[in-house]
PDB file of N, CA and C in Angstrom:
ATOM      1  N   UNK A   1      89.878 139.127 105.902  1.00  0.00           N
ATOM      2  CA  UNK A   1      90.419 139.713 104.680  1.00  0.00           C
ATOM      3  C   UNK A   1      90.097 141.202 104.685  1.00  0.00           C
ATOM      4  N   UNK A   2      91.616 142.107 104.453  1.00  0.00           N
ATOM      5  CA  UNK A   2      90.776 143.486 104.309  1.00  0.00           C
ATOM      6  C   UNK A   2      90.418 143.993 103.228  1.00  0.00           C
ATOM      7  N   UNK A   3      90.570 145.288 102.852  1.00  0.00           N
ATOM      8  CA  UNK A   3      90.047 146.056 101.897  1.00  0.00           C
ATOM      9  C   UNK A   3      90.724 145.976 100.632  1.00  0.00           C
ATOM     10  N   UNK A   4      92.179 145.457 101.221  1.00  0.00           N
ATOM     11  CA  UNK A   4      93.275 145.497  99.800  1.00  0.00           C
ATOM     12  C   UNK A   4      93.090 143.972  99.497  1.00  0.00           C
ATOM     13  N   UNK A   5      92.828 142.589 100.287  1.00  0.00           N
ATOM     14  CA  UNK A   5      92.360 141.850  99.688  1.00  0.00           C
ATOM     15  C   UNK A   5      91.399 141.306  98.735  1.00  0.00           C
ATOM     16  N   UNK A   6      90.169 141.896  99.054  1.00  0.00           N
ATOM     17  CA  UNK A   6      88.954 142.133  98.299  1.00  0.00           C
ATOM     18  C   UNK A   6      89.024 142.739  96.988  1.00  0.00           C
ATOM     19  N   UNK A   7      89.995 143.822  97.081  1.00  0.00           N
ATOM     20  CA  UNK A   7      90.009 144.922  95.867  1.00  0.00           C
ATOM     21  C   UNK A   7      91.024 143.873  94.646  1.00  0.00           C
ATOM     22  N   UNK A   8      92.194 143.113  95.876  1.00  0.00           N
ATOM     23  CA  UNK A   8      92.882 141.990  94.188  1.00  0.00           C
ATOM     24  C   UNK A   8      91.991 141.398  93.999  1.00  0.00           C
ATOM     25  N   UNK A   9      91.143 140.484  94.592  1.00  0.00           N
ATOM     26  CA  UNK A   9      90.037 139.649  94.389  1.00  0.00           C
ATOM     27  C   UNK A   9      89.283 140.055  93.198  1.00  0.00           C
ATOM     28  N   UNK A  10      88.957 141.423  93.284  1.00  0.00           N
ATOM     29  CA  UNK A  10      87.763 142.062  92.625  1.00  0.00           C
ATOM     30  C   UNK A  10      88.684 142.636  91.340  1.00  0.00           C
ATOM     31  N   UNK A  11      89.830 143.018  91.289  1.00  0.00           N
ATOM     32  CA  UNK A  11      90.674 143.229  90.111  1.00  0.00           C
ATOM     33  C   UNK A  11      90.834 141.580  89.630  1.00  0.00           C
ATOM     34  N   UNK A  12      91.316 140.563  89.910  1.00  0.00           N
ATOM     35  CA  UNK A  12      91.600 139.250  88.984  1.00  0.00           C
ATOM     36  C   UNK A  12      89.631 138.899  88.415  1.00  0.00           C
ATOM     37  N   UNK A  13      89.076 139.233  89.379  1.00  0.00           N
ATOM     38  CA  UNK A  13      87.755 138.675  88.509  1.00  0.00           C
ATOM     39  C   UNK A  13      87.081 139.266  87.602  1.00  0.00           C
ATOM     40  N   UNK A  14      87.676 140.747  87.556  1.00  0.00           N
ATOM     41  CA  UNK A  14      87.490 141.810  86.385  1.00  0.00           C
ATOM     42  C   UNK A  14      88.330 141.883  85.111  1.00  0.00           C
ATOM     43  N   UNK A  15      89.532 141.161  85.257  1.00  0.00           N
ATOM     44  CA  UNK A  15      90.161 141.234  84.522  1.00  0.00           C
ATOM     45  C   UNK A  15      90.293 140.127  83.760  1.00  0.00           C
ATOM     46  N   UNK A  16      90.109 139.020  84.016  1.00  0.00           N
ATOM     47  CA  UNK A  16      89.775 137.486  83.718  1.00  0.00           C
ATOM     48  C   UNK A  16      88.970 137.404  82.558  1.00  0.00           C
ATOM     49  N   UNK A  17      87.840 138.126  82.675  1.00  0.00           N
ATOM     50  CA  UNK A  17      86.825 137.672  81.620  1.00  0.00           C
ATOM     51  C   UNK A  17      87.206 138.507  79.968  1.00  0.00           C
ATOM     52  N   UNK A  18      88.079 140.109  80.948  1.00  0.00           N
ATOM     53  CA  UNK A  18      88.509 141.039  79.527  1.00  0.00           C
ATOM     54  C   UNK A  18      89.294 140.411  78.772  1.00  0.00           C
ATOM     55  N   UNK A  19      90.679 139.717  79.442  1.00  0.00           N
ATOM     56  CA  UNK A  19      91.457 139.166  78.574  1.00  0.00           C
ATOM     57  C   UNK A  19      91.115 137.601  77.583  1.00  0.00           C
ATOM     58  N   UNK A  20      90.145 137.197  78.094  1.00  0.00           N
ATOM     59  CA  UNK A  20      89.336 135.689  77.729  1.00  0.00           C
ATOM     60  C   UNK A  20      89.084 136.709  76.255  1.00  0.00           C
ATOM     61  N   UNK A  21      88.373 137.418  76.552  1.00  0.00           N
ATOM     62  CA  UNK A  21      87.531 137.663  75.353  1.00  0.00           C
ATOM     63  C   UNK A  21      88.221 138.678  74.371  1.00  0.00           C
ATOM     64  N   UNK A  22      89.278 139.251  74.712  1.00  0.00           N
ATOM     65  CA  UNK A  22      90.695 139.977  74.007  1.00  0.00           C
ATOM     66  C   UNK A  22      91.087 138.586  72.843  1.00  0.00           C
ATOM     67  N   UNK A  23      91.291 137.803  73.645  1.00  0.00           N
ATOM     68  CA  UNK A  23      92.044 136.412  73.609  1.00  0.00           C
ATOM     69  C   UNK A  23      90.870 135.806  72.044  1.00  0.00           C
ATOM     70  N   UNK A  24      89.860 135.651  72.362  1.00  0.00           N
ATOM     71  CA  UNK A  24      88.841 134.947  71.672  1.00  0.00           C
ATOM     72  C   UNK A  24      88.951 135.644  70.250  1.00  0.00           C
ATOM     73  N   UNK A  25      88.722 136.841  70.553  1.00  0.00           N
ATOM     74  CA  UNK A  25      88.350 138.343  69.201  1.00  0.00           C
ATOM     75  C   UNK A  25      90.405 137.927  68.346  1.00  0.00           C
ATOM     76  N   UNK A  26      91.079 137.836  69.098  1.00  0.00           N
ATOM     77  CA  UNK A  26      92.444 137.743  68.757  1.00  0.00           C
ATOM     78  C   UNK A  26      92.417 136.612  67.216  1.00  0.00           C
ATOM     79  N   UNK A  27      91.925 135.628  68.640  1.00  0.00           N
ATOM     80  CA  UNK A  27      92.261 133.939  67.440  1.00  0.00           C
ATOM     81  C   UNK A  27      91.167 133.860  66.502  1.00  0.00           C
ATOM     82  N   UNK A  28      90.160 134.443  66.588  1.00  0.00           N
ATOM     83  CA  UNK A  28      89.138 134.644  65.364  1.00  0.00           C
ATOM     84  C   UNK A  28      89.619 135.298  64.160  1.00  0.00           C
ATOM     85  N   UNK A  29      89.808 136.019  64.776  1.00  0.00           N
ATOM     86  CA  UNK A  29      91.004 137.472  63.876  1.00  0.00           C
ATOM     87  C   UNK A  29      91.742 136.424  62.774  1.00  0.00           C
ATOM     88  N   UNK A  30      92.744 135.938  63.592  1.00  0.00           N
ATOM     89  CA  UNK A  30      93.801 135.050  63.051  1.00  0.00           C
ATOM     90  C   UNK A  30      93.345 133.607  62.363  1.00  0.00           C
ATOM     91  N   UNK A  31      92.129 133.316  62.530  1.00  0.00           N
ATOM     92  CA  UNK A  31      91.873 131.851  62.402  1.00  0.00           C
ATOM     93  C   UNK A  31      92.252 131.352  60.761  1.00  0.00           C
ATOM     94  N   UNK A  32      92.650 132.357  60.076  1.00  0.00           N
ATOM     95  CA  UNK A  32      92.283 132.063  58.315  1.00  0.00           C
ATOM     96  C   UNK A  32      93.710 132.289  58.035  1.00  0.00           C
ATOM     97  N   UNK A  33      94.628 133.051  58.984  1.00  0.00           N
ATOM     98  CA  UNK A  33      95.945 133.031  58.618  1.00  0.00           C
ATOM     99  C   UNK A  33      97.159 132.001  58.507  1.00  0.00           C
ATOM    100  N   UNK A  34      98.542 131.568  57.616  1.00  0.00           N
ATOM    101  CA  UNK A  34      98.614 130.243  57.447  1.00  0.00           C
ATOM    102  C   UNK A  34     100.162 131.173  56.941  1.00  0.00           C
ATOM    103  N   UNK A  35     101.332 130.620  57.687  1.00  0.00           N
ATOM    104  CA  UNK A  35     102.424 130.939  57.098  1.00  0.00           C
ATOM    105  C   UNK A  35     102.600 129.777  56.201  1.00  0.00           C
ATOM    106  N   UNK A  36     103.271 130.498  55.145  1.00  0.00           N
ATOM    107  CA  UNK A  36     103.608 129.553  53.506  1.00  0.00           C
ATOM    108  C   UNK A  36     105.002 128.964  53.607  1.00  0.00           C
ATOM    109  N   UNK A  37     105.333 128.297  52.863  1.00  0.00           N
ATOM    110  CA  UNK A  37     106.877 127.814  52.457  1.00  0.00           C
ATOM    111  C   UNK A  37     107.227 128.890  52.509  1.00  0.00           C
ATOM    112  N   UNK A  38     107.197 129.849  52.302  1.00  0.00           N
ATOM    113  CA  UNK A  38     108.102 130.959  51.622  1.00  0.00           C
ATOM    114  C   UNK A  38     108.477 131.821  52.748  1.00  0.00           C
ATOM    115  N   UNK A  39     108.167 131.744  53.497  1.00  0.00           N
ATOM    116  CA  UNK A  39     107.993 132.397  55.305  1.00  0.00           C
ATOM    117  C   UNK A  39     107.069 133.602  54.902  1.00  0.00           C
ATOM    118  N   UNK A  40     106.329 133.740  54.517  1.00  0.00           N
ATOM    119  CA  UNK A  40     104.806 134.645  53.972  1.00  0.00           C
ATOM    120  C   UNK A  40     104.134 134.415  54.713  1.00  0.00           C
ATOM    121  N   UNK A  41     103.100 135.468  55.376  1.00  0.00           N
ATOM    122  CA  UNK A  41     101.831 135.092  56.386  1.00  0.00           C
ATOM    123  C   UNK A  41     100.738 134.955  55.033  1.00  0.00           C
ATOM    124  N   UNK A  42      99.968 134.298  54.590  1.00  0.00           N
ATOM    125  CA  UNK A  42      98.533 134.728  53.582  1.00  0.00           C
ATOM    126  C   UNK A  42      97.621 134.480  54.600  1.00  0.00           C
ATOM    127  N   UNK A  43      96.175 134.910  53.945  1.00  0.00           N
ATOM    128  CA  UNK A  43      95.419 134.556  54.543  1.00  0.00           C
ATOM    129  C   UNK A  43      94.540 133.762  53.506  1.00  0.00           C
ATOM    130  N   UNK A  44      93.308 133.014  53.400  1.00  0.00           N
ATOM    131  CA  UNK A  44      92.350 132.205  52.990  1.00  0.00           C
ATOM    132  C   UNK A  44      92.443 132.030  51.841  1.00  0.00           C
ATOM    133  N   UNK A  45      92.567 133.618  51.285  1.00  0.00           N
ATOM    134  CA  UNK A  45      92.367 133.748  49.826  1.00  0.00           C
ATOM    135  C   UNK A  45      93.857 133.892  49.126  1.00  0.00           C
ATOM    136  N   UNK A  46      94.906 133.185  49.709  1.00  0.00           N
ATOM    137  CA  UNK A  46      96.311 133.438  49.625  1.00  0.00           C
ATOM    138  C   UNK A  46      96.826 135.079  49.262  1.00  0.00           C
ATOM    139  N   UNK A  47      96.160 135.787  49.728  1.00  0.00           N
ATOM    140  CA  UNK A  47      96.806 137.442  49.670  1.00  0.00           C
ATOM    141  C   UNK A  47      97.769 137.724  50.686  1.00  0.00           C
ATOM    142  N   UNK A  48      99.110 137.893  50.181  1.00  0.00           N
ATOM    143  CA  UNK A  48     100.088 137.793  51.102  1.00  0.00           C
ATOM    144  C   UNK A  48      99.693 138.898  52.642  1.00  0.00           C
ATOM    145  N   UNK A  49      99.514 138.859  53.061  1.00  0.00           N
ATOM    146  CA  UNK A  49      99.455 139.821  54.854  1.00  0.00           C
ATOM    147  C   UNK A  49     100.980 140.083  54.979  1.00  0.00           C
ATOM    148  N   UNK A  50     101.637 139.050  55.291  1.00  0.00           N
ATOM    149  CA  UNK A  50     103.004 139.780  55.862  1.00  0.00           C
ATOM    150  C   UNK A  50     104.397 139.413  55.085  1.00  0.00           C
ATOM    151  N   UNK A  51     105.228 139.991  54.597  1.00  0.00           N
ATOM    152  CA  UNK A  51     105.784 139.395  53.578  1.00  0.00           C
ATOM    153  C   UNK A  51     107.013 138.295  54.280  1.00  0.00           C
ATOM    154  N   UNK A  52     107.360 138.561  55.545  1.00  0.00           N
ATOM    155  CA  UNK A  52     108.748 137.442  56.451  1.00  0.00           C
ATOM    156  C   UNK A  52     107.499 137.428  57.782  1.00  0.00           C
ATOM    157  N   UNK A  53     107.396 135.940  57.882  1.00  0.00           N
ATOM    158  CA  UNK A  53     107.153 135.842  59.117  1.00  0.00           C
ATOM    159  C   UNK A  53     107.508 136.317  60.472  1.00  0.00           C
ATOM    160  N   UNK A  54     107.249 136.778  61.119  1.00  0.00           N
ATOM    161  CA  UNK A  54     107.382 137.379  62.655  1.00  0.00           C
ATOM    162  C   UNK A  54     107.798 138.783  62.249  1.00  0.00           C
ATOM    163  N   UNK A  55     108.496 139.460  61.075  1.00  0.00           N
ATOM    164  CA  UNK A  55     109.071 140.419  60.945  1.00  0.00           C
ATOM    165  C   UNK A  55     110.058 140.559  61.183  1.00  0.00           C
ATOM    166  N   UNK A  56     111.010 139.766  62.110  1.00  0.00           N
ATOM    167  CA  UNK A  56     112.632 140.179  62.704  1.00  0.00           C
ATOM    168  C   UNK A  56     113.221 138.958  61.735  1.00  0.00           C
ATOM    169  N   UNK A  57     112.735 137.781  61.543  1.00  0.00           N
ATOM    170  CA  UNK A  57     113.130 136.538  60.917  1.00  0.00           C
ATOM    171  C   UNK A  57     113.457 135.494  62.451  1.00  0.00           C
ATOM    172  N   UNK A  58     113.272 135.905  63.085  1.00  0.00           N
ATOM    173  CA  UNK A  58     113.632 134.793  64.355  1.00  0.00           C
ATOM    174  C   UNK A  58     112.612 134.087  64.629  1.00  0.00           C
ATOM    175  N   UNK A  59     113.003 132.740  64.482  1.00  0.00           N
ATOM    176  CA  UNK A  59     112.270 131.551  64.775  1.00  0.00           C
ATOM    177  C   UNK A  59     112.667 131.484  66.333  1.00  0.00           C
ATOM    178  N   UNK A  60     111.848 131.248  67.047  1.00  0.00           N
ATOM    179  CA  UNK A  60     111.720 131.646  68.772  1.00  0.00           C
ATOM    180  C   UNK A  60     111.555 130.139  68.872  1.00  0.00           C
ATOM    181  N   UNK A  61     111.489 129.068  68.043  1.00  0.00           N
ATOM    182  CA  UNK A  61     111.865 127.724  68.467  1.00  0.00           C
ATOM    183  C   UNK A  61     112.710 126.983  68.365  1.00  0.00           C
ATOM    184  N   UNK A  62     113.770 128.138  67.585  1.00  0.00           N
ATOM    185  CA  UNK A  62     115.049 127.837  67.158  1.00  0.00           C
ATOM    186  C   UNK A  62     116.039 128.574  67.948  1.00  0.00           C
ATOM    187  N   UNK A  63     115.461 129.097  69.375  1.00  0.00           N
ATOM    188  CA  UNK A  63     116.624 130.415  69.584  1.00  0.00           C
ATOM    189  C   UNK A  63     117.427 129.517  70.818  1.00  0.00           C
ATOM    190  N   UNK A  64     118.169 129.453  71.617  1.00  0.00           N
ATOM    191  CA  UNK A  64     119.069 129.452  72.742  1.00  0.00           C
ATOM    192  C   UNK A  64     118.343 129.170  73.687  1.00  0.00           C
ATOM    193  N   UNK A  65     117.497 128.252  74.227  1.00  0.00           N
ATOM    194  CA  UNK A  65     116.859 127.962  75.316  1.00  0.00           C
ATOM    195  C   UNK A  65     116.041 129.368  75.879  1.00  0.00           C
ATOM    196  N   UNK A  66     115.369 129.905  74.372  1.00  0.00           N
ATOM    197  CA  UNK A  66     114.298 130.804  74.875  1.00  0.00           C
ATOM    198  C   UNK A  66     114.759 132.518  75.137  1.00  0.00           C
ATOM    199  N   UNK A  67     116.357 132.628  74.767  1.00  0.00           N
ATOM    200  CA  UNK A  67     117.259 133.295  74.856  1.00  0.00           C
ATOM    201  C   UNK A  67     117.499 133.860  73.826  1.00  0.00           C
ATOM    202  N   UNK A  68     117.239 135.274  73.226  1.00  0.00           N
ATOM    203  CA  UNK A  68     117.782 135.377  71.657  1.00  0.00           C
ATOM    204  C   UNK A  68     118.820 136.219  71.780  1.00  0.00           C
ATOM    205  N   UNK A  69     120.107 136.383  71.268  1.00  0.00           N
ATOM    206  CA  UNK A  69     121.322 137.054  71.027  1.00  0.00           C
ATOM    207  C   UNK A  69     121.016 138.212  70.247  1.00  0.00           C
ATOM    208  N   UNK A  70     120.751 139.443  70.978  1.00  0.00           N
ATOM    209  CA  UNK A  70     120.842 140.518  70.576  1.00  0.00           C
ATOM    210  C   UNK A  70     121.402 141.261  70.002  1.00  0.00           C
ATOM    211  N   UNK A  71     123.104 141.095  70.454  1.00  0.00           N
ATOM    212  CA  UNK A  71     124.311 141.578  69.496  1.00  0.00           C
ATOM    213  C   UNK A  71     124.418 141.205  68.483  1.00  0.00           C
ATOM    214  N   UNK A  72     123.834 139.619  68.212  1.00  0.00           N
ATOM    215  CA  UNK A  72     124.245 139.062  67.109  1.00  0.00           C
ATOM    216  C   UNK A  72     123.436 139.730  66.023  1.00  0.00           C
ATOM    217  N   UNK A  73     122.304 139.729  66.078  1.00  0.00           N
ATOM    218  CA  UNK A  73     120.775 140.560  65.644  1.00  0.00           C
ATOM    219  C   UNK A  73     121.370 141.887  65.378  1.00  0.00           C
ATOM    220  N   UNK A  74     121.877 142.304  65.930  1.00  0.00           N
ATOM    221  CA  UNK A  74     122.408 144.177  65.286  1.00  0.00           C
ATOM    222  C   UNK A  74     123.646 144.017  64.171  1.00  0.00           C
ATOM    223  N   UNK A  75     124.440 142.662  64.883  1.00  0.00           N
ATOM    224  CA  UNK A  75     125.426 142.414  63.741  1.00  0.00           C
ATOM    225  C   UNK A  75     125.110 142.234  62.246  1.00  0.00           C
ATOM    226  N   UNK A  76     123.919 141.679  61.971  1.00  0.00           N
ATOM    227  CA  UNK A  76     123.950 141.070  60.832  1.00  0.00           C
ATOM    228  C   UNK A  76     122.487 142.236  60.648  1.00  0.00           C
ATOM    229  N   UNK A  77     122.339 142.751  61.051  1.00  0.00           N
ATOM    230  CA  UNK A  77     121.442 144.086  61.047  1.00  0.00           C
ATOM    231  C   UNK A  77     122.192 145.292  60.359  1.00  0.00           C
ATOM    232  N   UNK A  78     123.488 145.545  60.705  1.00  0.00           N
ATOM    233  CA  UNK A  78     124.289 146.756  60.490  1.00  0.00           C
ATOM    234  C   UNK A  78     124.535 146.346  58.657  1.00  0.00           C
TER     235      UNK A  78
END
């Protein structure tokens, strides 16, 4: 193995533990947050955080096999 092997080696095992713990600080962050009927993010103490879920309104489990229609999105945007 040469020098450029070692060095990805040594970049994935450096980078592994940053994003773990990006990741951890993230969902802690989030752990108290709870979208409402109303598509509202609150958090614990029901104080609204975000007033439309995701911000665009697209449900990404509702889109086109993971595919969202962009034109359509500016259409009803304009």
């Amino acid at each position: 193995m040469g020098i450029t092997g070692r060095d990805s080696l040594m970049d994935t095992a450096l980078r592994t533990p940053k994003s773990g713990y990006l990741y951890r600080r993230l969902a802690n962050a989030m752990q108290d947050l709870k979208v409402e009927y109303d598509n509202t993010v609150r958090d614990a103490s029901k104080k609204i955080i975000q007033f439309k879920y995701g911000g665009d309104q697209i449900d990404v489990s509702k889109s086109d096999g993971g595919k969202i229609d962009v034109d359509q999105i500016i259409e009803t945007v304009k």
